[in-house]
Protein backbone atom coordinates (compact mmCIF):
# COMPACT_ATOMS: atom_id res chain seq x y z
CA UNK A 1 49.27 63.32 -30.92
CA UNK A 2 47.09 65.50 -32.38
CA UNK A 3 48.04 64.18 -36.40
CA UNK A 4 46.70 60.63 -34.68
CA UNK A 5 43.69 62.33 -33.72
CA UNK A 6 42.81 64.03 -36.66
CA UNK A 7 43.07 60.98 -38.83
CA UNK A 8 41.07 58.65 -36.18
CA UNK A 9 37.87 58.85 -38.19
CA UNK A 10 39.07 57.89 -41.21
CA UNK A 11 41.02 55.16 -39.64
CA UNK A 12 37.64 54.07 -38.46
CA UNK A 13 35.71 54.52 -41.73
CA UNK A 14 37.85 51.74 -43.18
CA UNK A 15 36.57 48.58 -41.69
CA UNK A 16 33.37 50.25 -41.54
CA UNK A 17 32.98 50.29 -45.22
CA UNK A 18 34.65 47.39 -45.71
CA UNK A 19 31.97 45.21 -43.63
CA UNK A 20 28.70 47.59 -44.84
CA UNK A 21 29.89 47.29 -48.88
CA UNK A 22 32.73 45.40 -50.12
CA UNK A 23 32.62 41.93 -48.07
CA UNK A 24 28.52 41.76 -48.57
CA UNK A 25 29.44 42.69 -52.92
CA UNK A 26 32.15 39.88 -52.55
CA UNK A 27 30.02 37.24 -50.66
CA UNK A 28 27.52 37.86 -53.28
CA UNK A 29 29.90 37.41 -56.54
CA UNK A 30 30.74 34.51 -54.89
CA UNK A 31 27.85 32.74 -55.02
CA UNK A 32 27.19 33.60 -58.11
CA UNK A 33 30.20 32.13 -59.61
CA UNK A 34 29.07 29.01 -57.75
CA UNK A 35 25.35 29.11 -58.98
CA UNK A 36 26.68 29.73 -62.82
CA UNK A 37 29.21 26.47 -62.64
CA UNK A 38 26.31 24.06 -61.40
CA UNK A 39 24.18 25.07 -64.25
CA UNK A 40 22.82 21.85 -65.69
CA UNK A 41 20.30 20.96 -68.07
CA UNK A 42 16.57 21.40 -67.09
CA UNK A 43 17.59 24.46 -65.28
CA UNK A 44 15.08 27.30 -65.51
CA UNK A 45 16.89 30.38 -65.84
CA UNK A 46 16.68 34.43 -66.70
CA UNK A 47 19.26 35.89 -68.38
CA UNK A 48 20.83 39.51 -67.76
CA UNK A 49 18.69 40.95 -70.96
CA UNK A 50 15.29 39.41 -69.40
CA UNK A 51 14.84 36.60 -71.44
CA UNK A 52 13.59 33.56 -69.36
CA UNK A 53 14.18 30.24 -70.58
CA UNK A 54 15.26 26.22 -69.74
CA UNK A 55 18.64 25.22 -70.13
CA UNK A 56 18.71 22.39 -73.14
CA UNK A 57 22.26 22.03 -73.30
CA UNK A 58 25.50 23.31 -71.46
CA UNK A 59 29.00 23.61 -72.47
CA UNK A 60 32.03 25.46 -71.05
CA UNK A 61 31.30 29.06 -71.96
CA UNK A 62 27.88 28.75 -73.74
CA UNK A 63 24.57 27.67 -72.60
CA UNK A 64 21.50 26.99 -74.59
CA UNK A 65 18.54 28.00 -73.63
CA UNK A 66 14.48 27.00 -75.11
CA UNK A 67 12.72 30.76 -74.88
CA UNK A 68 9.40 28.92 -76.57
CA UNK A 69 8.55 26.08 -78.56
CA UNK A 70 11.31 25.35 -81.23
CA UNK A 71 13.07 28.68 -80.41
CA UNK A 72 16.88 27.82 -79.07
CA UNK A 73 19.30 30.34 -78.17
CA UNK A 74 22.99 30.85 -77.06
CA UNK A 75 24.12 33.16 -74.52
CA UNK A 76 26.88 33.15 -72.70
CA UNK A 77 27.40 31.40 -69.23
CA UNK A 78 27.98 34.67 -68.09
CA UNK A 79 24.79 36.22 -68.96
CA UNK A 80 22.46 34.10 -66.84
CA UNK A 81 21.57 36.52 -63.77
CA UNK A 82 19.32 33.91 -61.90
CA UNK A 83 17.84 30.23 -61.63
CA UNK A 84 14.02 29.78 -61.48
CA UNK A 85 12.70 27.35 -58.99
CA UNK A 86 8.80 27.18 -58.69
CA UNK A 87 8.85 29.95 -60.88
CA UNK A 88 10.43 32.70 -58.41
CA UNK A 89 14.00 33.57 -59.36
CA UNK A 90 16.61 32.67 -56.55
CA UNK A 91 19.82 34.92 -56.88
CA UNK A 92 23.05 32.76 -57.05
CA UNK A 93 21.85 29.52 -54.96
C-alpha cells in the first residue's frame, strides 16, 4: 500500500502534462499541416527565415514565392511558418 502511495504523484503528473504540453503541441502541428496543404497561389505568406512574400506558383514540395518586383524564390513547402491575411500573420488557419 504504501509503494501505491509513493508513486501516486507521478501517476498524476502524467495526464497532467499530457493535457498542459503535448495535446496543445499536437493540436497545433496539426493545423499546420492543414494550413501548409491549402497553400494556393495569391497566398501571402512568411517563411521560417523571415522572408515575406506571395505565393506565384505551388507544386508538391516547392513553393514559389515574389519577395519584390521580379525577385522569385523557392523554398520548400515546409518552410512557410504563416499565411498573411490583411497583413497580420495567422498561425496555421
Amino acid at each position: 500500500m504504501d509503494f501505491l502511495g509513493a508513486f501516486f504523484p507521478i501517476l498524476l503528473m502524467i495526464p497532467i502534462l499530457y493535457f498542459l504540453i503535448l495535446r496543445p503541441e499536437q493540436l497545433k502541428r496539426k493545423k499546420h499541416q492543414a494550413m501548409l496543404s491549402n497553400l494556393a497561389k495569391a497566398d501571402e505568406v512568411v517563411t521560417t527565415g523571415g522572408l515575406h512574400g506571395k505565393i506565384v506558383g505551388v507544386d508538391k514540395d516547392l513553393v514559389v514565392l515574389t519577395i519584390a518586383e521580379n525577385v522569385k524564390v523557392e523554398v520548400s513547402r515546409s518552410a512557410i511558418a504563416f499565411k498573411k491575411k490583411a497583413g497580420e500573420l495567422i498561425e496555421g488557419e
